[in-house]
PDB file of N, CA and C in Angstrom:
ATOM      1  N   UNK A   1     -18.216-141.868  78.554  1.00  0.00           N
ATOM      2  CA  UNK A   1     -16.778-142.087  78.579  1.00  0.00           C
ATOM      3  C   UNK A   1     -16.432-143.038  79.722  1.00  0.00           C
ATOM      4  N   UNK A   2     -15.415-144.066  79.478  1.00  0.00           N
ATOM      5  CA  UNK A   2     -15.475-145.224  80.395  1.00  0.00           C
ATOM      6  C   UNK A   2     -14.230-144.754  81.100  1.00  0.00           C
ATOM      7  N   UNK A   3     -14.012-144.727  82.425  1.00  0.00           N
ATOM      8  CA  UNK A   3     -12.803-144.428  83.232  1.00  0.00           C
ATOM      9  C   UNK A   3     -11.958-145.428  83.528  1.00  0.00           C
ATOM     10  N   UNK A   4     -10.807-145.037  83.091  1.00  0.00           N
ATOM     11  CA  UNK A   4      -9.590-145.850  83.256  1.00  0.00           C
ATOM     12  C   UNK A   4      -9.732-147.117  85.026  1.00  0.00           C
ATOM     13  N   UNK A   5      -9.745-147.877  84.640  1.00  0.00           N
ATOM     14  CA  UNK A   5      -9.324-148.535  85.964  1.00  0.00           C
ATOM     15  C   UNK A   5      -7.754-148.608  86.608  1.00  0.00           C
ATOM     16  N   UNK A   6      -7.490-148.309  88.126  1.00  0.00           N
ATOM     17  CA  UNK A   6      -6.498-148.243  88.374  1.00  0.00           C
ATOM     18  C   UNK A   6      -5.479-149.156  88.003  1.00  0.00           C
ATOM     19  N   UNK A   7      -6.096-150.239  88.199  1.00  0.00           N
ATOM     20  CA  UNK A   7      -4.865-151.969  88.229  1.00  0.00           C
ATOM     21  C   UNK A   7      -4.715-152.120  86.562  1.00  0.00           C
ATOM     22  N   UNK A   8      -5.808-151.557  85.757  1.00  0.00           N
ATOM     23  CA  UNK A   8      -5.311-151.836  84.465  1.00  0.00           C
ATOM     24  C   UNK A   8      -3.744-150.898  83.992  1.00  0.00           C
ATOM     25  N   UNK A   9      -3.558-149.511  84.303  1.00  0.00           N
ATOM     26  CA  UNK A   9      -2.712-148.834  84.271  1.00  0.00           C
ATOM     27  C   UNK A   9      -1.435-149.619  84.999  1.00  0.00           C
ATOM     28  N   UNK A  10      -1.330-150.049  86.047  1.00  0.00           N
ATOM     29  CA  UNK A  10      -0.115-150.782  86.266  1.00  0.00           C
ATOM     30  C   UNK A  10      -0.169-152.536  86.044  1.00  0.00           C
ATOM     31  N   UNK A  11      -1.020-152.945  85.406  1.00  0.00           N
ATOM     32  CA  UNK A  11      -0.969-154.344  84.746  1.00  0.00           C
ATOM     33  C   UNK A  11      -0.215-154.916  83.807  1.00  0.00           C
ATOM     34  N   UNK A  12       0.736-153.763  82.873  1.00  0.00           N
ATOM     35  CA  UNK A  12       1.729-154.138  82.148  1.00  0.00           C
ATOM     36  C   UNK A  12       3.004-153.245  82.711  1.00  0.00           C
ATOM     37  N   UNK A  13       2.997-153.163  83.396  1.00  0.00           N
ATOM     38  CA  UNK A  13       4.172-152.876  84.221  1.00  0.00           C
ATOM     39  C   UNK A  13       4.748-154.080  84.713  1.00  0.00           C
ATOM     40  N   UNK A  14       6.693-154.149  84.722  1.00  0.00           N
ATOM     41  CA  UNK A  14       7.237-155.293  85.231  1.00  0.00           C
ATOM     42  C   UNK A  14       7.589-155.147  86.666  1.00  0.00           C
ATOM     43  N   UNK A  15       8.436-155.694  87.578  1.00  0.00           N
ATOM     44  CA  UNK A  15       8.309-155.568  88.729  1.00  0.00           C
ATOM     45  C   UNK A  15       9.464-154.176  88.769  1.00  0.00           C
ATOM     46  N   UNK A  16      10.446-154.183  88.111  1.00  0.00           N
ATOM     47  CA  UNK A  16      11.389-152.986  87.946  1.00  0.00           C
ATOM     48  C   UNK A  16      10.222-151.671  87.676  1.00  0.00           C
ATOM     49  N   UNK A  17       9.753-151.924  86.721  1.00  0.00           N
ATOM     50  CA  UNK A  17       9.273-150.352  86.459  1.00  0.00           C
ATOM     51  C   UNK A  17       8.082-150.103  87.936  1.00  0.00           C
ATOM     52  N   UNK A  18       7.887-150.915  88.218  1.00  0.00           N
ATOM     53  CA  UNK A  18       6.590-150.597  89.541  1.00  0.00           C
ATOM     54  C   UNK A  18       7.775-150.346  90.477  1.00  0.00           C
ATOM     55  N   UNK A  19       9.214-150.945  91.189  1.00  0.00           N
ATOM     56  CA  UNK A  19       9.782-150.470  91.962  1.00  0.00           C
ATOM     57  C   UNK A  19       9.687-148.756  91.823  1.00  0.00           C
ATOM     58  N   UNK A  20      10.280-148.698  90.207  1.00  0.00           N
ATOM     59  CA  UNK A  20      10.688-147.015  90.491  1.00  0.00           C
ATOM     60  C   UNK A  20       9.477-146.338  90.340  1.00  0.00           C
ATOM     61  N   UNK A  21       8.515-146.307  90.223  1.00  0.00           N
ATOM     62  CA  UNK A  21       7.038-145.407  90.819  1.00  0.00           C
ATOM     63  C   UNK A  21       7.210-145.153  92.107  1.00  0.00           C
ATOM     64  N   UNK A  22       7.691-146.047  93.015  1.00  0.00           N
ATOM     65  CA  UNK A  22       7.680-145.841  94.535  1.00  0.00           C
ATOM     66  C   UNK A  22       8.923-145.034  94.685  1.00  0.00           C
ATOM     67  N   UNK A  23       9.945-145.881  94.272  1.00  0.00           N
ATOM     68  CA  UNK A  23      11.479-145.433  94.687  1.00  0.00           C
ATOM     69  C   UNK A  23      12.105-144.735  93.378  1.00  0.00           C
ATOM     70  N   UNK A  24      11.646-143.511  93.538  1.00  0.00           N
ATOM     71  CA  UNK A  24      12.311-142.786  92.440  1.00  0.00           C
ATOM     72  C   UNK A  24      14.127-142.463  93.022  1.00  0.00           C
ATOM     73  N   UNK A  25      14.827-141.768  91.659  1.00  0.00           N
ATOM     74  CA  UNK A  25      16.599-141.539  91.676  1.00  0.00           C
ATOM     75  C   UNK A  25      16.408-141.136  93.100  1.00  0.00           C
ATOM     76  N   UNK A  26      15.346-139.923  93.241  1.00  0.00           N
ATOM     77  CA  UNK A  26      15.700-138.830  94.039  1.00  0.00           C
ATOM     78  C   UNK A  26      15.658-139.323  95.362  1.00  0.00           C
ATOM     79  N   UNK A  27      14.588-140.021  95.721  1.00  0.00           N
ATOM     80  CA  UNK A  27      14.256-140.946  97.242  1.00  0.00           C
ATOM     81  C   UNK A  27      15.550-141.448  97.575  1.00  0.00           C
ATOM     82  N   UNK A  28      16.334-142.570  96.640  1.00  0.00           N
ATOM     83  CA  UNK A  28      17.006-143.414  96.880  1.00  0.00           C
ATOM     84  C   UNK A  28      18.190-142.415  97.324  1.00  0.00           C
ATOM     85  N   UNK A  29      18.623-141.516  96.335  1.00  0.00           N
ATOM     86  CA  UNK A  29      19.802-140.337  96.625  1.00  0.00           C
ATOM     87  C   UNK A  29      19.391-140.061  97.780  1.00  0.00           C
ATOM     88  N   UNK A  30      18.636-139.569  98.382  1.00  0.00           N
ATOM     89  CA  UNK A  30      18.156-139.180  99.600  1.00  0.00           C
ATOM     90  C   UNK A  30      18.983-139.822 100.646  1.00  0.00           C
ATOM     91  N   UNK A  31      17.929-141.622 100.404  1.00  0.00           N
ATOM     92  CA  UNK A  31      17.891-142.366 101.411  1.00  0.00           C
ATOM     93  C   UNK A  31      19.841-142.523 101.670  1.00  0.00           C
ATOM     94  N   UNK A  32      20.393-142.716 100.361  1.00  0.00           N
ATOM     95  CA  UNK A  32      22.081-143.326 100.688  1.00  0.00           C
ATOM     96  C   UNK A  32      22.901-141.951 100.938  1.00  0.00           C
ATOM     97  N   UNK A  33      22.429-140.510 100.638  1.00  0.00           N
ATOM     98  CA  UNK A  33      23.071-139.851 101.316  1.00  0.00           C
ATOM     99  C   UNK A  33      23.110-139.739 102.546  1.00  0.00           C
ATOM    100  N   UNK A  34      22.072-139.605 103.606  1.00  0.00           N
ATOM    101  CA  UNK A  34      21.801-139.530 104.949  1.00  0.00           C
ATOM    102  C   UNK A  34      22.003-141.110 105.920  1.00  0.00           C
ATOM    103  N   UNK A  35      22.542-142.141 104.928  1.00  0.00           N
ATOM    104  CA  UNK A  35      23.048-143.411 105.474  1.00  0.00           C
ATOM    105  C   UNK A  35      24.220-143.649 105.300  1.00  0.00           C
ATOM    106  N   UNK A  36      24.933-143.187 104.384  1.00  0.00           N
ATOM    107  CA  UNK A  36      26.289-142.926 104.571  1.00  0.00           C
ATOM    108  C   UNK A  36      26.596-141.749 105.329  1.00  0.00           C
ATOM    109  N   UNK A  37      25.865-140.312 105.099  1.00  0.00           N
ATOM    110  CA  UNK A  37      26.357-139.492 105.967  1.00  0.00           C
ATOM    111  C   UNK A  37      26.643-139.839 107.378  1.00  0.00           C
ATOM    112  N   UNK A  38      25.386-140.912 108.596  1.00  0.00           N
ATOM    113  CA  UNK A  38      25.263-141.643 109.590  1.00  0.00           C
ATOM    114  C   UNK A  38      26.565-141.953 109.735  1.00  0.00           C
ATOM    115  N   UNK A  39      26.746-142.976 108.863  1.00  0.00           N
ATOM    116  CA  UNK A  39      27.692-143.931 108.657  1.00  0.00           C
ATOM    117  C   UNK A  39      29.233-142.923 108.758  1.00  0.00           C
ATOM    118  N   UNK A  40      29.352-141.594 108.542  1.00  0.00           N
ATOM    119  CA  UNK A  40      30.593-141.082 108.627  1.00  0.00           C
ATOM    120  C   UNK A  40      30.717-140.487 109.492  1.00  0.00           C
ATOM    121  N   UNK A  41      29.440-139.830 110.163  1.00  0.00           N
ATOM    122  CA  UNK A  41      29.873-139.110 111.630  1.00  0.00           C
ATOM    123  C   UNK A  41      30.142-139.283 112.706  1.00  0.00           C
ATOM    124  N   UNK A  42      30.756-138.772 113.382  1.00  0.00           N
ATOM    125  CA  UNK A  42      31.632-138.980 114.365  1.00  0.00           C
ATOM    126  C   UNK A  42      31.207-140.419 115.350  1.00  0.00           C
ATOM    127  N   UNK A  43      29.896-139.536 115.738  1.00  0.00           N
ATOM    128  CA  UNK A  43      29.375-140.542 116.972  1.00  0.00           C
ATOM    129  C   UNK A  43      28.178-141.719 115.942  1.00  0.00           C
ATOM    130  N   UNK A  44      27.733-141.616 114.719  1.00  0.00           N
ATOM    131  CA  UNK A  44      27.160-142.020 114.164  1.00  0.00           C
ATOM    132  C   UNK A  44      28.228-143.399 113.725  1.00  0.00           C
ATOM    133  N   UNK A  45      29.202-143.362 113.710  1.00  0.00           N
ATOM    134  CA  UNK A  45      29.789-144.354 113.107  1.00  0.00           C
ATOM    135  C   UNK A  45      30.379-144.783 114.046  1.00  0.00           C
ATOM    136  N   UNK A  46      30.523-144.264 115.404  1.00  0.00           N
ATOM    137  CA  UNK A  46      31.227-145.117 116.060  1.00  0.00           C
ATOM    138  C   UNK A  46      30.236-145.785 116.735  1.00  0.00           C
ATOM    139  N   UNK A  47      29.229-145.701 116.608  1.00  0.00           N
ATOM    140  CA  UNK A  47      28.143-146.524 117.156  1.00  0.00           C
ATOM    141  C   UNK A  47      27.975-147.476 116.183  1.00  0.00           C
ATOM    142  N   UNK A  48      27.772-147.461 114.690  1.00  0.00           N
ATOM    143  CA  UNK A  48      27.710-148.805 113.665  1.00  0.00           C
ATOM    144  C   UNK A  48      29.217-149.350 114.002  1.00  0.00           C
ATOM    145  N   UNK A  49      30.029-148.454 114.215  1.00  0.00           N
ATOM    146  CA  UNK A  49      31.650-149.787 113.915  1.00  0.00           C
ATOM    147  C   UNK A  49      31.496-150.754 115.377  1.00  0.00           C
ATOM    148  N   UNK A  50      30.858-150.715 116.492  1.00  0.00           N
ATOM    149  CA  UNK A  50      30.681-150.951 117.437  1.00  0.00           C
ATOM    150  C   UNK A  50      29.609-152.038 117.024  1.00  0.00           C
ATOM    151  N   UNK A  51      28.426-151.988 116.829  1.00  0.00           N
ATOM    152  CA  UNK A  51      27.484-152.844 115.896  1.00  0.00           C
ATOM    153  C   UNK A  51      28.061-154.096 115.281  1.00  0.00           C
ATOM    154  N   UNK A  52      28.464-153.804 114.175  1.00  0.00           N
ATOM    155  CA  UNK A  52      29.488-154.131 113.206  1.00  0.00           C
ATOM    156  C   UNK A  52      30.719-155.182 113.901  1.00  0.00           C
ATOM    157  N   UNK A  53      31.405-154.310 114.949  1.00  0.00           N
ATOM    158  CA  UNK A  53      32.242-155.559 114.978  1.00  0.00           C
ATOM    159  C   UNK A  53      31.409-156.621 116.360  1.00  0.00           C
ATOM    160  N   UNK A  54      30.523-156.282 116.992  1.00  0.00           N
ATOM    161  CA  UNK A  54      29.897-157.228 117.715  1.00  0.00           C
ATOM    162  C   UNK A  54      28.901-157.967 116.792  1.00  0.00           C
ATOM    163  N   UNK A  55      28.994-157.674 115.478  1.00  0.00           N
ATOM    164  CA  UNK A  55      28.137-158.664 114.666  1.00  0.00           C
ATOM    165  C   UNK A  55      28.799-159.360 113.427  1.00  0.00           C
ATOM    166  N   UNK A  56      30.470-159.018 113.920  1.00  0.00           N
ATOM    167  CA  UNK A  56      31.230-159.406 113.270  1.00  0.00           C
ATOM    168  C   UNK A  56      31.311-158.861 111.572  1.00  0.00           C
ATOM    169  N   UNK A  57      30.935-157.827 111.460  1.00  0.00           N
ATOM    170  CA  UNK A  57      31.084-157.090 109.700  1.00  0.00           C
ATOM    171  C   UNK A  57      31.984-155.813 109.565  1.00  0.00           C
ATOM    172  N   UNK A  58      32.076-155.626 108.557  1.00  0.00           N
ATOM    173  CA  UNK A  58      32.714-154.139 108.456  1.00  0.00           C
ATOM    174  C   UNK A  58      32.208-153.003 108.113  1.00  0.00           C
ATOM    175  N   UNK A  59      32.266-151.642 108.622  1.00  0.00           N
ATOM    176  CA  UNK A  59      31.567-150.664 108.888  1.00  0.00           C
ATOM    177  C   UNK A  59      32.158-150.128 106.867  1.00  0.00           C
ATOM    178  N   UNK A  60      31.431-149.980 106.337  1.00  0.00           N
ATOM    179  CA  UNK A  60      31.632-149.191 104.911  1.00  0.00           C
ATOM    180  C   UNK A  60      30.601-148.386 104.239  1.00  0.00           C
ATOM    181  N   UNK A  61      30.912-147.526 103.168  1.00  0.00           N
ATOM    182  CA  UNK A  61      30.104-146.748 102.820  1.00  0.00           C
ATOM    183  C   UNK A  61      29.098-147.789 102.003  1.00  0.00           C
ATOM    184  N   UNK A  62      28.167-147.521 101.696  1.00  0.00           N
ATOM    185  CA  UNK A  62      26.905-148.495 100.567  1.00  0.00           C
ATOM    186  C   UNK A  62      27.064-147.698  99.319  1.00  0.00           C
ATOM    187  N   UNK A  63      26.523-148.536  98.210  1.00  0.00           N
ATOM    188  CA  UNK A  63      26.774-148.099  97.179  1.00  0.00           C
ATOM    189  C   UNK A  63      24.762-147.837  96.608  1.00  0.00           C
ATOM    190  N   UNK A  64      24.806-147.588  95.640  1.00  0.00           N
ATOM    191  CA  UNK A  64      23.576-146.912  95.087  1.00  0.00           C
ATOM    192  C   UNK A  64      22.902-148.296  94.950  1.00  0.00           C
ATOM    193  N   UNK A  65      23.858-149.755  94.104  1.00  0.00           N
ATOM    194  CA  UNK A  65      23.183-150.399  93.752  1.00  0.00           C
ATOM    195  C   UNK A  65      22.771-151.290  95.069  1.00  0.00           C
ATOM    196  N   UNK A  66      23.374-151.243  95.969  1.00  0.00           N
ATOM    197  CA  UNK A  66      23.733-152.274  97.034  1.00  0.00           C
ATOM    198  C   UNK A  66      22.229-151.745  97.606  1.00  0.00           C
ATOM    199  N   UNK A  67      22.031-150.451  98.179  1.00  0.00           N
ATOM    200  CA  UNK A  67      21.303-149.445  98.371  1.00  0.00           C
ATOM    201  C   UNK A  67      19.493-150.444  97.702  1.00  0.00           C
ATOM    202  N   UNK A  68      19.565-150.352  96.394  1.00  0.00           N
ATOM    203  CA  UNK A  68      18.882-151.250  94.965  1.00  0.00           C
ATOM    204  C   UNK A  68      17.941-152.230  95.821  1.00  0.00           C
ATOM    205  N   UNK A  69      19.638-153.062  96.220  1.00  0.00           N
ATOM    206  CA  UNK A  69      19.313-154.641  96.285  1.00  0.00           C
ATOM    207  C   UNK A  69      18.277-154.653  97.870  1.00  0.00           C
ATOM    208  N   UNK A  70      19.193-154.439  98.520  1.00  0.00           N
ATOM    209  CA  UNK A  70      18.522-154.225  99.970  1.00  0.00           C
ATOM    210  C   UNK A  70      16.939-153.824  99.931  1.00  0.00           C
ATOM    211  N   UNK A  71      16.622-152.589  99.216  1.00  0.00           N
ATOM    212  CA  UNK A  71      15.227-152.515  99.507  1.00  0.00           C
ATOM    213  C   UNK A  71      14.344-153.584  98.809  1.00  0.00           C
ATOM    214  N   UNK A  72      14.897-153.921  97.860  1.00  0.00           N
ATOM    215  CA  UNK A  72      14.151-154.921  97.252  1.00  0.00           C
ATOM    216  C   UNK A  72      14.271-156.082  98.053  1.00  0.00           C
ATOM    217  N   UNK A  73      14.942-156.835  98.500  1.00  0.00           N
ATOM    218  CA  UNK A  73      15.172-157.582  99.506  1.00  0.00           C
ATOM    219  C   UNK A  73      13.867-157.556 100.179  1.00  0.00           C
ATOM    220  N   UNK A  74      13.846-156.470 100.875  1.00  0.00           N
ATOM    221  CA  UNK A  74      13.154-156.472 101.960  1.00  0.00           C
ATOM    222  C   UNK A  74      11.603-156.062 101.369  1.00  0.00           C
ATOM    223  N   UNK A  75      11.450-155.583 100.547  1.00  0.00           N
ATOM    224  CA  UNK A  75       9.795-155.807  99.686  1.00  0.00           C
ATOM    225  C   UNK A  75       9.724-157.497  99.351  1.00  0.00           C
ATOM    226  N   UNK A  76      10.750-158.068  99.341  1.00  0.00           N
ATOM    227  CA  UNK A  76      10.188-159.237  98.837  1.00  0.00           C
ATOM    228  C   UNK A  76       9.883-160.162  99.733  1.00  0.00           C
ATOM    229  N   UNK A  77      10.529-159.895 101.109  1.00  0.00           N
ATOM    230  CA  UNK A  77      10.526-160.591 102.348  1.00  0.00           C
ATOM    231  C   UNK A  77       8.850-160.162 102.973  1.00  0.00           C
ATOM    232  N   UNK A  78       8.890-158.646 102.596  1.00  0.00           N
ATOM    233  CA  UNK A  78       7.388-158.590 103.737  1.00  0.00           C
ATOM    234  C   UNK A  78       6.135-159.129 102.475  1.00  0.00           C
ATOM    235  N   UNK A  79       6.433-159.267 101.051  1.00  0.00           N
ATOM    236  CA  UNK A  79       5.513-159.793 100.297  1.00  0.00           C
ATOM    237  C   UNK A  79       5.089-161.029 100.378  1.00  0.00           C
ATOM    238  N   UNK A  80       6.048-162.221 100.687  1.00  0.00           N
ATOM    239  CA  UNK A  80       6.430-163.351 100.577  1.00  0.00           C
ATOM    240  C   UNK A  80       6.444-163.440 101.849  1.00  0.00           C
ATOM    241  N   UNK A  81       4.911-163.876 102.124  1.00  0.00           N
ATOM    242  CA  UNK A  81       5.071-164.122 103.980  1.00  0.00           C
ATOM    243  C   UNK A  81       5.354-166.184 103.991  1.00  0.00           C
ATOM    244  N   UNK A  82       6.032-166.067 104.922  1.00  0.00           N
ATOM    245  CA  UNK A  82       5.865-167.709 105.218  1.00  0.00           C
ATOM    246  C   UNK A  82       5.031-167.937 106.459  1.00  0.00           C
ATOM    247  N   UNK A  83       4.784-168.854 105.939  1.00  0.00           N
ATOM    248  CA  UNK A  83       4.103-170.118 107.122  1.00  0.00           C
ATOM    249  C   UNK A  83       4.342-171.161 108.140  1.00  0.00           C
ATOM    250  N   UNK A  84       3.869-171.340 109.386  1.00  0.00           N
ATOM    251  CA  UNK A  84       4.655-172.491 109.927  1.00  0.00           C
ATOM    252  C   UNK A  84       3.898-173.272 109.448  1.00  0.00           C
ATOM    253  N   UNK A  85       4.083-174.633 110.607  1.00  0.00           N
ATOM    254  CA  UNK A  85       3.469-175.763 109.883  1.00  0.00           C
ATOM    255  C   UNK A  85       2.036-176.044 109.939  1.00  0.00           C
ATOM    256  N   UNK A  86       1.756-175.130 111.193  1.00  0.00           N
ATOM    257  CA  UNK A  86       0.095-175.016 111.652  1.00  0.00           C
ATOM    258  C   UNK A  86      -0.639-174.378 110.590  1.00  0.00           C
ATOM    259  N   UNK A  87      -0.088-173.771 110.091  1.00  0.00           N
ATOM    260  CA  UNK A  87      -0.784-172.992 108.790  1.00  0.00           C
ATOM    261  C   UNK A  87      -0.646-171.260 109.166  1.00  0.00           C
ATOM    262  N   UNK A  88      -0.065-171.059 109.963  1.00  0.00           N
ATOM    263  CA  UNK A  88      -0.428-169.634 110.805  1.00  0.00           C
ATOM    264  C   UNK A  88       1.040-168.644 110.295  1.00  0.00           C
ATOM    265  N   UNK A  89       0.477-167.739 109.693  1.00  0.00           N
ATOM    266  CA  UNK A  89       1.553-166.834 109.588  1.00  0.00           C
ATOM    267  C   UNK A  89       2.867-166.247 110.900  1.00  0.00           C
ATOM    268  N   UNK A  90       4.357-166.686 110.192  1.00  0.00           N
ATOM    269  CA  UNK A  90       4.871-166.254 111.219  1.00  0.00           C
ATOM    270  C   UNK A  90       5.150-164.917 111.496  1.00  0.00           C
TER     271      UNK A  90
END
């Protein structure tokens, strides 16, 4: 009996369905409850509105999809390394 290889099992997978293997509903619920919760408490938010307006933005709740975009963002940033001109990773 020949054993499944790992990479063949996620080889027809698109980049959406491989996100949610990692980042399932429940993670993400997790992650935007306890970042908005931050975001509403007392001293938790007066430390982002403080942030915020020295970085010139506005302190608001995130939404699920916004939540989405951001992590993906940032998988695609540490995937997608750039280069200077020497050839040397920055």
């Amino acid at each position: 009996m020949q054993r499944e290889k790992p990479q063949d099992k996620f080889s027809t997978l698109n980049p959406i369905e491989l996100f949610k293997l990692y980042f399932t509903d429940d993670l993400l619920n997790n992650i935007l409850k306890y970042t908005n919760q931050t975001n509403n408490s007392k001293k938790g938010f007066r430390n982002f509105v403080n942030l915020t307006q020295h970085l010139k933005l506005s302190a608001r709740i995130i939404s699920y999809e916004e939540l989405k975009i951001y992590i993906g963002i940032l998988l695609v940033m540490s995937v997608n390394k750039l280069t200077s001109t020497k050839g040397n990773e920055i």
